[in-house]
C-alpha atoms as a PDB file:
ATOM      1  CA  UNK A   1     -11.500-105.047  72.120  1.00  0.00           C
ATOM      2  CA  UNK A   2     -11.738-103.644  68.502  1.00  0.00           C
ATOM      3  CA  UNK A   3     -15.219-104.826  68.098  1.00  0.00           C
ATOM      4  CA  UNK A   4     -16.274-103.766  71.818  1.00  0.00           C
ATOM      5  CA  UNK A   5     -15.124-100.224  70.816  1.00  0.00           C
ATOM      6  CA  UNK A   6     -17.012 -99.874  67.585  1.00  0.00           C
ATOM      7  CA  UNK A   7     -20.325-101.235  69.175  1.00  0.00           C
ATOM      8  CA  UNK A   8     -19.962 -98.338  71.907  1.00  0.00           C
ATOM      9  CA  UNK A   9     -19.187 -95.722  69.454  1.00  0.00           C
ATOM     10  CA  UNK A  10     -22.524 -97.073  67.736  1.00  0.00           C
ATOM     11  CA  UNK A  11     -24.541 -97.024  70.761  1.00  0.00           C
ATOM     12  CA  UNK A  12     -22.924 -93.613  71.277  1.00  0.00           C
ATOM     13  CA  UNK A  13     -24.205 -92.332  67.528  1.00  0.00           C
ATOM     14  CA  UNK A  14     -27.710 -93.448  68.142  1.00  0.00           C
ATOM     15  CA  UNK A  15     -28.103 -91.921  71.516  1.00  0.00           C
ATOM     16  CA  UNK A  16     -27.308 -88.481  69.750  1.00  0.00           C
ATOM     17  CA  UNK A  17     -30.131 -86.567  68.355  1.00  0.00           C
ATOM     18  CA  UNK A  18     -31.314 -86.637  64.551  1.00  0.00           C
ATOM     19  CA  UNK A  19     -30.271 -84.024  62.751  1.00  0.00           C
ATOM     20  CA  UNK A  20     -32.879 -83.480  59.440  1.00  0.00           C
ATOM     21  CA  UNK A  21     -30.771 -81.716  56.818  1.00  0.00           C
ATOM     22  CA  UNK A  22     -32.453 -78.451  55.225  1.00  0.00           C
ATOM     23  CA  UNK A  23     -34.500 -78.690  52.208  1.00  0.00           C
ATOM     24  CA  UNK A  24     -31.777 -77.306  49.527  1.00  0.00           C
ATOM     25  CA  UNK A  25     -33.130 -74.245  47.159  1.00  0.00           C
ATOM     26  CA  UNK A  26     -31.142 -71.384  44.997  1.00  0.00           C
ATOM     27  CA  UNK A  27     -33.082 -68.620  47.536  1.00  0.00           C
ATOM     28  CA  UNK A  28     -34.827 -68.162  50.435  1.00  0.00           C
ATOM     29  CA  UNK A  29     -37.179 -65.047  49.938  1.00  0.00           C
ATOM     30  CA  UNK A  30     -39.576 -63.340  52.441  1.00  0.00           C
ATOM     31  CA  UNK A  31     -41.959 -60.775  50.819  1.00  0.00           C
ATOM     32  CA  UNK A  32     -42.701 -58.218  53.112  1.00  0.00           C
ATOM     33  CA  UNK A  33     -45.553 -56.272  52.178  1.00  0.00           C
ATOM     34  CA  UNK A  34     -46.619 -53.133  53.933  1.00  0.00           C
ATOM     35  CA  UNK A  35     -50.866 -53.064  54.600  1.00  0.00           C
ATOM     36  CA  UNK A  36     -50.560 -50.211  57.603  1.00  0.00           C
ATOM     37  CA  UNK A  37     -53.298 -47.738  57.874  1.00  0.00           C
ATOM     38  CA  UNK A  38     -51.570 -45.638  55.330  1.00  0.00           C
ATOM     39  CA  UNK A  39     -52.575 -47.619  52.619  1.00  0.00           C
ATOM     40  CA  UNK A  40     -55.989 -47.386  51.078  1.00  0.00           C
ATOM     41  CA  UNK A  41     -58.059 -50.880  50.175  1.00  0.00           C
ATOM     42  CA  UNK A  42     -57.438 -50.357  46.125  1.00  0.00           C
ATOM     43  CA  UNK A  43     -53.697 -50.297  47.297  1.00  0.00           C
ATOM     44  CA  UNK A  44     -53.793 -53.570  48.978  1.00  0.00           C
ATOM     45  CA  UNK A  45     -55.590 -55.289  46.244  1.00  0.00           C
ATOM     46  CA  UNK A  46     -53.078 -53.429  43.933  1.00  0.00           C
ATOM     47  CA  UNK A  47     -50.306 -55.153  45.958  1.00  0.00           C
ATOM     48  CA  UNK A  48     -51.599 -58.417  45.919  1.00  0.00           C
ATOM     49  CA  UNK A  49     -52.768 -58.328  42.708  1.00  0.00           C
ATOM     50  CA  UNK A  50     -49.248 -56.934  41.113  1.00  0.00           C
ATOM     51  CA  UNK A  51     -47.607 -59.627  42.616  1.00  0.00           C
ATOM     52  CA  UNK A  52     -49.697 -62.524  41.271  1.00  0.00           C
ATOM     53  CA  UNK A  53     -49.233 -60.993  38.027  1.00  0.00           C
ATOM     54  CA  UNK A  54     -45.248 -60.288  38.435  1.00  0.00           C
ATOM     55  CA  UNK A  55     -45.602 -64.659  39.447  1.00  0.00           C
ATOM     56  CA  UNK A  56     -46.920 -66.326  36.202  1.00  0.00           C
ATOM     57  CA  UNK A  57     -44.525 -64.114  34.171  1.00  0.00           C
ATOM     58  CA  UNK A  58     -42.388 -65.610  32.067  1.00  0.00           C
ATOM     59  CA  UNK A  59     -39.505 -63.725  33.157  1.00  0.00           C
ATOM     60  CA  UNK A  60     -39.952 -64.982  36.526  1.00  0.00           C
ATOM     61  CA  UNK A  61     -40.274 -68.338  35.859  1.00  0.00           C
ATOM     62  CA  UNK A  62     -37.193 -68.240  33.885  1.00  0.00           C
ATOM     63  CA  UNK A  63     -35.361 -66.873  36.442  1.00  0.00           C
ATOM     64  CA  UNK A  64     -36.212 -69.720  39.303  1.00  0.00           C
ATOM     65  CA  UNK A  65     -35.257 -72.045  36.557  1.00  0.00           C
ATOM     66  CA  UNK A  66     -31.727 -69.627  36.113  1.00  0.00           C
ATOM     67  CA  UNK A  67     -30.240 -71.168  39.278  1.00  0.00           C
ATOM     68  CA  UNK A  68     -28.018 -74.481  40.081  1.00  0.00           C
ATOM     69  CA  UNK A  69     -31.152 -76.047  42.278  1.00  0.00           C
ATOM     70  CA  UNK A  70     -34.166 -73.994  39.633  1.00  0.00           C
ATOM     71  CA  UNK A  71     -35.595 -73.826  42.736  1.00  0.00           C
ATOM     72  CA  UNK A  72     -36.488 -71.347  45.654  1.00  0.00           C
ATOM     73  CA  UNK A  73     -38.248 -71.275  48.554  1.00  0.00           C
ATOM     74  CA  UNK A  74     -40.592 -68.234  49.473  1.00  0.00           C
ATOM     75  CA  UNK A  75     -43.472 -66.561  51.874  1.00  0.00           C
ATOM     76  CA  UNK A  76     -45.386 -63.868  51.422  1.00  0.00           C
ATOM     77  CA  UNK A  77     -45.960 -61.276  54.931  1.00  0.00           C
ATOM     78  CA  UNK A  78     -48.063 -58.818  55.366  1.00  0.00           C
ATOM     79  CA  UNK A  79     -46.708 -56.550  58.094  1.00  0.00           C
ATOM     80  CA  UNK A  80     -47.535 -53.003  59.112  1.00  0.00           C
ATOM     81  CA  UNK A  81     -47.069 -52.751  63.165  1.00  0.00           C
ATOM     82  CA  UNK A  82     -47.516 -56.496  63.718  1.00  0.00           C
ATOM     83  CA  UNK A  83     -47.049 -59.025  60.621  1.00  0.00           C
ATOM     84  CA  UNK A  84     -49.483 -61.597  59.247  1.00  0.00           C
ATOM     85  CA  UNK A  85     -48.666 -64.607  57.109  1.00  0.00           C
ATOM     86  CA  UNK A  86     -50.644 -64.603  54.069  1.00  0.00           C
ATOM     87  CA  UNK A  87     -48.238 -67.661  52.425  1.00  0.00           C
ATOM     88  CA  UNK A  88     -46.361 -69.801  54.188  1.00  0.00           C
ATOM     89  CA  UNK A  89     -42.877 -70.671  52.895  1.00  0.00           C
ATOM     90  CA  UNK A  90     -43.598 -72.847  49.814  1.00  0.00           C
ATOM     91  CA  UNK A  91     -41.011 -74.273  47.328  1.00  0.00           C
ATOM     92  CA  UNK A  92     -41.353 -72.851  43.741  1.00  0.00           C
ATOM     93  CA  UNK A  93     -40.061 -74.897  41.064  1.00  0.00           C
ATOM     94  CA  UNK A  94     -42.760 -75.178  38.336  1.00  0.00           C
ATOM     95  CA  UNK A  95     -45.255 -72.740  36.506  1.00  0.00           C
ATOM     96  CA  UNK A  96     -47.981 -74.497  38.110  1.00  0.00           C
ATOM     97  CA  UNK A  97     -46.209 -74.005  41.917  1.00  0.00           C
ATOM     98  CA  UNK A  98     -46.021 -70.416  40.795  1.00  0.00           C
ATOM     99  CA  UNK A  99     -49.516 -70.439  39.815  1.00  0.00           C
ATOM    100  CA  UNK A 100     -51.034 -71.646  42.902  1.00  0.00           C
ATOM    101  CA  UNK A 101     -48.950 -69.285  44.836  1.00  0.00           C
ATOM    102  CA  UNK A 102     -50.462 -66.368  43.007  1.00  0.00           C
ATOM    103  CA  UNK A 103     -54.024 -67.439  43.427  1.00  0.00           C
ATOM    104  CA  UNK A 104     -53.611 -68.068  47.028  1.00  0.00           C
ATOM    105  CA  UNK A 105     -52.966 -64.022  46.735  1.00  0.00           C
ATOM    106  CA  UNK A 106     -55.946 -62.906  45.346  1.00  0.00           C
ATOM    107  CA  UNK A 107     -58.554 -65.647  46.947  1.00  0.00           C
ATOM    108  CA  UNK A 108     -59.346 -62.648  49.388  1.00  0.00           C
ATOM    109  CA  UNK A 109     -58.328 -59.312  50.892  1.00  0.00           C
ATOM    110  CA  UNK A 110     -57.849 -58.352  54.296  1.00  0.00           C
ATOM    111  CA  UNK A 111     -58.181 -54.351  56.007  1.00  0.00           C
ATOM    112  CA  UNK A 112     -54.919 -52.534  57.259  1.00  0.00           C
ATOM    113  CA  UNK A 113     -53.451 -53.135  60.303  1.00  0.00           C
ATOM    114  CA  UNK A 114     -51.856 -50.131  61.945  1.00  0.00           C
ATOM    115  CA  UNK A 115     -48.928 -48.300  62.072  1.00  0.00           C
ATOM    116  CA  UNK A 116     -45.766 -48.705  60.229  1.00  0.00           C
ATOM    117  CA  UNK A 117     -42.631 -50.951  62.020  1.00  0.00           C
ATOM    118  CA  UNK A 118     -40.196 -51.528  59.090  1.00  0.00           C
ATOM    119  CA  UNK A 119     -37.676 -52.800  61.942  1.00  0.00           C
ATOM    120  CA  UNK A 120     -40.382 -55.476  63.294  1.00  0.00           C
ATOM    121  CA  UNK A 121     -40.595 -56.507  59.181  1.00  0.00           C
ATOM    122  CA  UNK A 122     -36.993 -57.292  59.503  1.00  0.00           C
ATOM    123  CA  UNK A 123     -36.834 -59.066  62.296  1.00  0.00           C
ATOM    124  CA  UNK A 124     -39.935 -61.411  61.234  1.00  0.00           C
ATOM    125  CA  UNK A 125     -38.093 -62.021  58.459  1.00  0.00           C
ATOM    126  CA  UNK A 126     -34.853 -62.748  59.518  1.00  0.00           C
ATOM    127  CA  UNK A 127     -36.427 -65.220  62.021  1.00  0.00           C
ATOM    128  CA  UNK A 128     -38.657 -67.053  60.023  1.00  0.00           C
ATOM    129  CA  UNK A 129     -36.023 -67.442  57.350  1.00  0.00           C
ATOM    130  CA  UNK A 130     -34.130 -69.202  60.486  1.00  0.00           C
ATOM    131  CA  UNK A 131     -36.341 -71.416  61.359  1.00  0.00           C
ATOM    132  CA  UNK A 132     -37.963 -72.550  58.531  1.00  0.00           C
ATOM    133  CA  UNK A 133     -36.636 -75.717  56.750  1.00  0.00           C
ATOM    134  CA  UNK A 134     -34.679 -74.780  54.141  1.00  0.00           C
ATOM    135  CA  UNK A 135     -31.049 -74.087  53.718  1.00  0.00           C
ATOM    136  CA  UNK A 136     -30.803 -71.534  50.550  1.00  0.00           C
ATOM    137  CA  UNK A 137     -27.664 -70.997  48.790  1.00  0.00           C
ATOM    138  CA  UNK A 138     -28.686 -67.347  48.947  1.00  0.00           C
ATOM    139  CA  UNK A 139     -31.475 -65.578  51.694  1.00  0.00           C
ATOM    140  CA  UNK A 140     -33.139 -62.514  51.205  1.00  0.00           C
ATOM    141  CA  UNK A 141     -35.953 -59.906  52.510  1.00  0.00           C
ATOM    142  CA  UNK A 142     -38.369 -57.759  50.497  1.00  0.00           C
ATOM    143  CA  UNK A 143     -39.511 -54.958  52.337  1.00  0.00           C
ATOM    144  CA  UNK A 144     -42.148 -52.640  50.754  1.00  0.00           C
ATOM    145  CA  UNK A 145     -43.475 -49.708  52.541  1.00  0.00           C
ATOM    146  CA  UNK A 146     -45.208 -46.410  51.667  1.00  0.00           C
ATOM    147  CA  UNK A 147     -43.290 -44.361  54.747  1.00  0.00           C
ATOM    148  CA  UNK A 148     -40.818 -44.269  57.253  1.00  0.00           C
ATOM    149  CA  UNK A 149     -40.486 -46.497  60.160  1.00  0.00           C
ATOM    150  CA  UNK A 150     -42.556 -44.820  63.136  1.00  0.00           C
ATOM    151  CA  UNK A 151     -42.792 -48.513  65.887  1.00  0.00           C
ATOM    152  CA  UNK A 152     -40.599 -50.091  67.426  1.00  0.00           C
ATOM    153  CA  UNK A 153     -36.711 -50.691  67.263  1.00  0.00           C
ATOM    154  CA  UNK A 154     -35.114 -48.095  64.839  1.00  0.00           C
ATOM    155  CA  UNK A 155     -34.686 -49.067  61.305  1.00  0.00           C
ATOM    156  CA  UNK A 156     -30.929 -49.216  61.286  1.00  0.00           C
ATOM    157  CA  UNK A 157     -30.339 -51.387  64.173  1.00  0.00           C
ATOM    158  CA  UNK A 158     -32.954 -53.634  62.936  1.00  0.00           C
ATOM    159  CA  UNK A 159     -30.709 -53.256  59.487  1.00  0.00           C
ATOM    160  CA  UNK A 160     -27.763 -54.197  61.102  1.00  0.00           C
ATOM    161  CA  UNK A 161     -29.119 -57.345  63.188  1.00  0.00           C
ATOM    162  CA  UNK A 162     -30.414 -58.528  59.866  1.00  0.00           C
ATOM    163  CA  UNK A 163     -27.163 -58.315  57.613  1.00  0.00           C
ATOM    164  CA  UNK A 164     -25.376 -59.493  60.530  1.00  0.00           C
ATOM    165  CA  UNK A 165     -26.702 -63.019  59.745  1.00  0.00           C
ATOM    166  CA  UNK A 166     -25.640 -62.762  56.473  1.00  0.00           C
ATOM    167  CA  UNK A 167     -29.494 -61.757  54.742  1.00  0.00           C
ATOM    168  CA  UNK A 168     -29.696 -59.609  52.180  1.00  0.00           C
ATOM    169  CA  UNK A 169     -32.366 -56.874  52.262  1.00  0.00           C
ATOM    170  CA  UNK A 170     -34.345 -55.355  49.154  1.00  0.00           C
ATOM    171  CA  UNK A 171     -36.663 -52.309  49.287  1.00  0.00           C
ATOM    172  CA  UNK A 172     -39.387 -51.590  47.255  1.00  0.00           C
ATOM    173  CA  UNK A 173     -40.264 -47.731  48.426  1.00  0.00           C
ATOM    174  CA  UNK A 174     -44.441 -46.982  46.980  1.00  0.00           C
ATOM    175  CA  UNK A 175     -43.831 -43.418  46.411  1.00  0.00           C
ATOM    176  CA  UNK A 176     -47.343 -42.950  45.774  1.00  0.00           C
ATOM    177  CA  UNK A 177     -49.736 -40.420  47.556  1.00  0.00           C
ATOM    178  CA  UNK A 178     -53.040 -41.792  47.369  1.00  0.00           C
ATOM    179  CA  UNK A 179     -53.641 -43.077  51.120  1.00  0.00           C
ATOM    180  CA  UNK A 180     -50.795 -41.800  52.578  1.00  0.00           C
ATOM    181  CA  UNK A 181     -51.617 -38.659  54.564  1.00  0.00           C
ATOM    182  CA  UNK A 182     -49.276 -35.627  53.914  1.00  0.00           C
ATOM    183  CA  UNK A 183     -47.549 -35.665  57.260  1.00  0.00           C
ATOM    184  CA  UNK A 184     -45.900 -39.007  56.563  1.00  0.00           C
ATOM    185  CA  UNK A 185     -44.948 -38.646  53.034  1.00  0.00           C
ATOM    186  CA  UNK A 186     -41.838 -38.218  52.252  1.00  0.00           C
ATOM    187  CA  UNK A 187     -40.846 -37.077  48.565  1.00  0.00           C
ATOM    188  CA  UNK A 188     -37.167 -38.582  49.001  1.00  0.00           C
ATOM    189  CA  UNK A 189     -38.776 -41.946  50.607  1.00  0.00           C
ATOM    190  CA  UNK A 190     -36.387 -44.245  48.038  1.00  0.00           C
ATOM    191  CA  UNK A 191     -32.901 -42.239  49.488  1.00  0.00           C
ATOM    192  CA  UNK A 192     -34.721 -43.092  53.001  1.00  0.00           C
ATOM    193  CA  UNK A 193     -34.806 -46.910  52.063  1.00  0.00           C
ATOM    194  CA  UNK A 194     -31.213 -46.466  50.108  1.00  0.00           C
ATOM    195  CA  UNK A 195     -29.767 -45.033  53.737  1.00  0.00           C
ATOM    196  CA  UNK A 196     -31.897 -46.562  56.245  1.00  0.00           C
ATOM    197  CA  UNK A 197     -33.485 -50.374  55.534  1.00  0.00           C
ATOM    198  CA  UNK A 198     -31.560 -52.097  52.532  1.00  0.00           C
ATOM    199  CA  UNK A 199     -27.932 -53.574  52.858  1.00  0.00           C
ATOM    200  CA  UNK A 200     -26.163 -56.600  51.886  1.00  0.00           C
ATOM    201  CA  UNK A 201     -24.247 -58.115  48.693  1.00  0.00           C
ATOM    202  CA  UNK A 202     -26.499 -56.838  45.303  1.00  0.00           C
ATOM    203  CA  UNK A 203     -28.957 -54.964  47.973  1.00  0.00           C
ATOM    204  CA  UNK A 204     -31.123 -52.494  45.655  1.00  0.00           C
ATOM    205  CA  UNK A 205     -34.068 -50.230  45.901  1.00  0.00           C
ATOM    206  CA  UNK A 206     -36.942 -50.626  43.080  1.00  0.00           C
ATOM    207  CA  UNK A 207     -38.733 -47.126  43.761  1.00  0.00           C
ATOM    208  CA  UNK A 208     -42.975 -47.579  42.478  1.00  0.00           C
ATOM    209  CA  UNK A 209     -43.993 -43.715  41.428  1.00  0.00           C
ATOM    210  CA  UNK A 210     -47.407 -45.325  40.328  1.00  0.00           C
ATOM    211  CA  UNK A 211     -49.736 -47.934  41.125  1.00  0.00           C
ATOM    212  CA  UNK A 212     -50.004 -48.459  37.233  1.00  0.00           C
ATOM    213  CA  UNK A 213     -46.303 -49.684  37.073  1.00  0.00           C
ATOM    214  CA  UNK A 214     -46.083 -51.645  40.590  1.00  0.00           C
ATOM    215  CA  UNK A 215     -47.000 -55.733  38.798  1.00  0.00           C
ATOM    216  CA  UNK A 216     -43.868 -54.188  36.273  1.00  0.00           C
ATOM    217  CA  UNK A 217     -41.649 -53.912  39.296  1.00  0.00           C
ATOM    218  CA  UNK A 218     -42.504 -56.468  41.225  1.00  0.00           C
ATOM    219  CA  UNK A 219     -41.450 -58.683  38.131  1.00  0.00           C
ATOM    220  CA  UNK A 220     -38.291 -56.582  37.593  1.00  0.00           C
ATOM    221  CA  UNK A 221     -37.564 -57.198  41.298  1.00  0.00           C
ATOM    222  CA  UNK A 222     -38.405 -60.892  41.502  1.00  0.00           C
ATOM    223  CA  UNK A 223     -36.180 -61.537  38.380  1.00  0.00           C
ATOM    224  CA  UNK A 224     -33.320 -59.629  39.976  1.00  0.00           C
ATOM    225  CA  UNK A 225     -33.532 -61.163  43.331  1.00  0.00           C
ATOM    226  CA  UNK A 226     -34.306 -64.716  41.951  1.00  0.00           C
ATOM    227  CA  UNK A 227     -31.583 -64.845  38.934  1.00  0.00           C
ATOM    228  CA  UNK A 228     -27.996 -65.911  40.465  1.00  0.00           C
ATOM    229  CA  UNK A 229     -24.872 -62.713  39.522  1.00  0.00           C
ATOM    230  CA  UNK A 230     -22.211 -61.820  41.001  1.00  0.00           C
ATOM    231  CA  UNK A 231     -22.650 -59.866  44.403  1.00  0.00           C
ATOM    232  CA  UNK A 232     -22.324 -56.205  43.374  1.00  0.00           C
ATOM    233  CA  UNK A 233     -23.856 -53.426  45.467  1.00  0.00           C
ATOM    234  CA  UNK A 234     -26.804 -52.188  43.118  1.00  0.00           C
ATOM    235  CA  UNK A 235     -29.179 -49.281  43.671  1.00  0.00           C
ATOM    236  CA  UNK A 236     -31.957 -48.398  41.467  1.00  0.00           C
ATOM    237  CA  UNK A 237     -32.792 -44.756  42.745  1.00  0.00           C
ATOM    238  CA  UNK A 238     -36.166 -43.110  41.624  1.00  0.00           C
ATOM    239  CA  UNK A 239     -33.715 -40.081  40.627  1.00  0.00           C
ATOM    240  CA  UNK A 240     -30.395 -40.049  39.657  1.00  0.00           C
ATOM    241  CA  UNK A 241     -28.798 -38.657  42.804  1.00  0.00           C
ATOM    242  CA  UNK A 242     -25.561 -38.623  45.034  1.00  0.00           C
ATOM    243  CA  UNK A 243     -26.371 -40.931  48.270  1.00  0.00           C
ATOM    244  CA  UNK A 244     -26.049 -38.465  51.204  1.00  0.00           C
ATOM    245  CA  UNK A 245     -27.020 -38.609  55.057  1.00  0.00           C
ATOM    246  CA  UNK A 246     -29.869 -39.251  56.093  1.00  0.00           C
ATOM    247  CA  UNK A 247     -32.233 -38.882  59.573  1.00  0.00           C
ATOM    248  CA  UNK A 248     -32.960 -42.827  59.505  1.00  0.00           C
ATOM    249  CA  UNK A 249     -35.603 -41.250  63.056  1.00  0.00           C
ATOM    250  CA  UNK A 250     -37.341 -39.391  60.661  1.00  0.00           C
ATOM    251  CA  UNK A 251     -40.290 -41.731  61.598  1.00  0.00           C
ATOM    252  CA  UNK A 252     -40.063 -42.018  65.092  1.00  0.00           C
ATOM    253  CA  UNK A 253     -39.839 -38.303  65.028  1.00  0.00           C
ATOM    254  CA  UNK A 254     -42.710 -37.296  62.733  1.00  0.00           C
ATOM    255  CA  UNK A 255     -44.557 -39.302  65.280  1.00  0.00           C
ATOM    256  CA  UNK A 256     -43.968 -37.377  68.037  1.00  0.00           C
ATOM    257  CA  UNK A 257     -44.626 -34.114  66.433  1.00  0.00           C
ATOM    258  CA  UNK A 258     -48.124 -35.914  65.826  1.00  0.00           C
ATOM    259  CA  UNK A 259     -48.606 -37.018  69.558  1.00  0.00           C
ATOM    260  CA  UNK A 260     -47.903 -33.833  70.384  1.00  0.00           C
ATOM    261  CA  UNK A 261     -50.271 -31.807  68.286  1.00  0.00           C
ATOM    262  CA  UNK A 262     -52.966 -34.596  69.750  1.00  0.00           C
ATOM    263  CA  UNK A 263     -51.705 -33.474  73.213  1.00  0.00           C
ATOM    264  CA  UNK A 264     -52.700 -29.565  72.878  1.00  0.00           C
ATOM    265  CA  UNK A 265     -55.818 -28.167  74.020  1.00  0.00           C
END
């Protein structure tokens, strides 16, 4: 009866679908990097460039090998209204891994896309860290951006969807002025990304005031994200200031006041 039992119970257990464990690694990390029409071609090269720099640091390297697996898994995004996978999720363990993700950056450069959905970032990001196969002891999102969100589902819901599944979000405001037209700048846009896009455990905002120091924090960001410390809220504001309220439609609504001035005779 015994044996009748077991061999059921087997037949039972085979029936049942595989289940492939995830491919274990310290972090999970989508880089989401903002190409809209905003940004000027020097600025995506900049971009791509800084970041294969900020990759074959030492500093980052030491960091991936800082945590209990020394490894992480990551995937670069290039997202403005719709999002475009320049890398796709690759583990990083070794200089040379690190390497060949960097070149893979600057083998070529594509135009801008269009206009600027920091909510459709998150949301890309938060999915494809769902379904990719890798089950990180820690997941995160970089969003950069050189404005407020102006497409699709407002920033804060997005925000909240994201954290929601337990993601941490990073910013990495470019408060720069040389494509972005002076209707969509904003001089405060680090206390927009402070109030509006970043959140979770250790969440912080890296502000870039010039394209000359954006491969610097890209490293400094990389190292923070990728070292493993306690989870303290962290924000690294351009200025030291007081958080406050802020419009998080400040986007949608500078938008309209565009459409509109289209719409007059």
């Amino acid at each position: 009866m015994a044996a009748a039992l077991l061999r059921v119970v087997a037949l039972i257990f085979l029936a049942l679908p595989a289940q492939a464990d995830g491919i274990e690694v310290d972090l999970e990390l989508v880089l989401m990097v903002d190409v809209s029409r905003s940004m000027t071609e020097r600025e995506l090269e900049i971009q791509r460039r800084g970041y294969a720099e900020a990759l074959q640091s030492d500093a980052v390297y030491a960091a991936v090998k800082s945590g209990l697996l020394q490894r992480v898994a990551m995937t670069y995004v290039e997202w403005a209204g719709t999002q475009r996978v320049v890398v796709d999720w690759r583990v990083l363990e070794t200089r040379d891994d690190l390497a060949a993700f960097a070149n893979t950056l600057t083998a070529e450069f594509n135009p801008a896309l269009r206009r600027t959905s920091i909510s459709g970032a998150l949301l890309y990001g938060a999915e494809t860290i769902r379904t990719n196969p890798y089950e990180g002891l820690r997941r995160v999102i970089d969003v950069s951006g050189d404005g407020p969100n102006n497409q699709g589902r407002p920033v804060r819901r997005a925000r909240d969807t994201v954290l929601a599944q337990g993601i941490v979000i990073n910013g990495l405001p470019l408060m720069t002025r040389e494509g972005m037209g002076a209707q969509w700048h904003l001089d405060d846009l680090d206390r927009y990304y402070e109030a509006c896009v970043i959140g979770g455990p250790g969440s912080f905002v890296i502000p870039v005031l010039d394209w000359d120091d954006f491969a610097e924090a890209v490293r400094r960001k990389l190292v923070l994200e990728m070292v493993s410390r306690p989870a303290t809220a962290q924000i690294i504001p351009a200025q030291q200031l007081q958080p406050r309220a802020y419009d998080c439609l400040i986007g949608e609504k500078i938008w309209e006041q565009i459409q509109r001035q289209w719409d007059q005779p």
